[in-house]
Protein backbone atom coordinates (compact mmCIF):
# COMPACT_ATOMS: atom_id res chain seq x y z
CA UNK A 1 -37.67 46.04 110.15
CA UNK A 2 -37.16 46.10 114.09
CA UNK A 3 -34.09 47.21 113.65
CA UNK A 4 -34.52 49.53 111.12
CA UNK A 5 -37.58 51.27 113.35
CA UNK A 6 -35.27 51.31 116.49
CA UNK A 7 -32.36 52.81 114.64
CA UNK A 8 -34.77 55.74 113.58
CA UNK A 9 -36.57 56.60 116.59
CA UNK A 10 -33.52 56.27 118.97
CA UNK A 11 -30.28 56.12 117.47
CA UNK A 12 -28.36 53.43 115.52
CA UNK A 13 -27.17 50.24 118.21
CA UNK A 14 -26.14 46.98 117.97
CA UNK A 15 -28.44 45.89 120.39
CA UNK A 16 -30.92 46.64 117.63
CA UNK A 17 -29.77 44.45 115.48
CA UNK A 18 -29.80 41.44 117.53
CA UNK A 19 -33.32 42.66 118.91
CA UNK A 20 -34.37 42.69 115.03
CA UNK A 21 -32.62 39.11 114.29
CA UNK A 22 -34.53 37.99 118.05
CA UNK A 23 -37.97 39.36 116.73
CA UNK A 24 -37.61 37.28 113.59
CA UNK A 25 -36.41 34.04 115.13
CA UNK A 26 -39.94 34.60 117.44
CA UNK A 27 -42.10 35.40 114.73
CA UNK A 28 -40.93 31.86 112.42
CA UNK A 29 -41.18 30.14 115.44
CA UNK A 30 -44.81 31.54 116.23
CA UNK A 31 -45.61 30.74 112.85
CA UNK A 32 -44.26 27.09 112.93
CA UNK A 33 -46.24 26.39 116.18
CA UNK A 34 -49.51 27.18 114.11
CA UNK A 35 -50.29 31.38 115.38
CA UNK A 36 -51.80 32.93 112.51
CA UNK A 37 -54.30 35.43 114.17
CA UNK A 38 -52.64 38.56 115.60
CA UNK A 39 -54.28 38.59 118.57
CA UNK A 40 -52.20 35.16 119.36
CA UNK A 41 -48.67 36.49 117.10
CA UNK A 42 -48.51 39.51 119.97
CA UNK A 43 -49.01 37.24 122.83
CA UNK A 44 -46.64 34.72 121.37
CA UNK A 45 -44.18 37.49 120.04
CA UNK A 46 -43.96 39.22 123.63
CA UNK A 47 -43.74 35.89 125.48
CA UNK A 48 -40.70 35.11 123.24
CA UNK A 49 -38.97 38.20 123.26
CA UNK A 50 -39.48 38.29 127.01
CA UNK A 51 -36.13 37.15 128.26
CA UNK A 52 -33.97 39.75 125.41
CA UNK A 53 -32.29 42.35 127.76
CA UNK A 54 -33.45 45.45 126.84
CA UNK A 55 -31.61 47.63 128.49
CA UNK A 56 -30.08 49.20 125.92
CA UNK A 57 -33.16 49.68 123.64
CA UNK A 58 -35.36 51.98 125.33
CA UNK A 59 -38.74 48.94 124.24
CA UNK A 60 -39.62 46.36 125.68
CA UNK A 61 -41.00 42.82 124.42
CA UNK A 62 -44.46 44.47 124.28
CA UNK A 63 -43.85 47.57 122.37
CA UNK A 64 -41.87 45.14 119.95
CA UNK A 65 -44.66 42.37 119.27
CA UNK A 66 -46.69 45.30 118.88
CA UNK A 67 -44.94 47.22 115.84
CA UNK A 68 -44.34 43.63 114.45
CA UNK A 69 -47.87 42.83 114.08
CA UNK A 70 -48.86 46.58 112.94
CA UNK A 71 -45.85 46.06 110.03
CA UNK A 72 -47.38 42.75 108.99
CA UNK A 73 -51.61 44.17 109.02
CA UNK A 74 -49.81 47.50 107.28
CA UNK A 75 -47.94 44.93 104.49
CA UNK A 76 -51.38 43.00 103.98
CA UNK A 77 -52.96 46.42 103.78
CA UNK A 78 -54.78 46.76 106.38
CA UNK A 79 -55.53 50.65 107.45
CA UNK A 80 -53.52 50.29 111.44
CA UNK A 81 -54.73 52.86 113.83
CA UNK A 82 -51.43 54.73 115.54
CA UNK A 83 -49.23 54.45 112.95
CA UNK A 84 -47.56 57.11 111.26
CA UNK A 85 -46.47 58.67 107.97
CA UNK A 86 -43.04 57.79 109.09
CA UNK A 87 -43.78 54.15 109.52
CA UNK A 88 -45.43 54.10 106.34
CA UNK A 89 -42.36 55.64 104.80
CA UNK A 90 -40.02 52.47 106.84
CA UNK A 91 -42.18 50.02 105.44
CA UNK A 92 -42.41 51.17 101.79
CA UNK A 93 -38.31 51.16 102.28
CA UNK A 94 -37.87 48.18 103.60
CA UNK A 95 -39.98 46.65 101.58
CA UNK A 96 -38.15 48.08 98.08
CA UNK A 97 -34.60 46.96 99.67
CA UNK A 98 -36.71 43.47 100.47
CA UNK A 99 -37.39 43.17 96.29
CA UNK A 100 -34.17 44.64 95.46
CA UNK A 101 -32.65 41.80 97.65
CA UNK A 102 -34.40 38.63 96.38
């Protein structure tokens, strides 16, 4: 989902990718050390993500822990301030190519 956000506001990179893959090795190991509340997955998200070099990405480990919680609260349905028609649009894609998948 990282990557796929990245790729649309920027332009396609391989440093997306491995940002995406980073974000998702955080988030399961967030989730294995027991953060369930969002307040705690953004702190624990951005702490991970803090040594990725993200030169290339035009984030930071912030702006990423960020749209990862606002993705999951959007999936559970929860109405996210700040987000936009074209998130909703990523996640309703993502999500199809997620079923589609498995």
């Amino acid at each position: 989902m990282i990557r796929t956000w990245l790729d649309e506001e920027w332009a396609p990179l391989e440093a997306h990718q491995q940002l995406g893959q980073a974000a998702a090795n955080a988030y399961r190991k967030c989730r294995k050390e027991g953060q369930e509340d969002m307040g705690s997955l953004v702190l624990g998200l951005a702490s991970e993500l803090l040594t990725f070099n993200y030169r290339e990405t035009f984030t930071d480990a912030f702006e990423v822990s960020n749209k990862v919680v606002e993705m999951l609260m959007m999936r559970s349905g929860v109405e996210v301030c700040c987000t936009t028609s074209a998130d909703k649009a990523r996640l309703e894609r993502f999500s199809s190519q997620g079923s589609q998948q498995g």
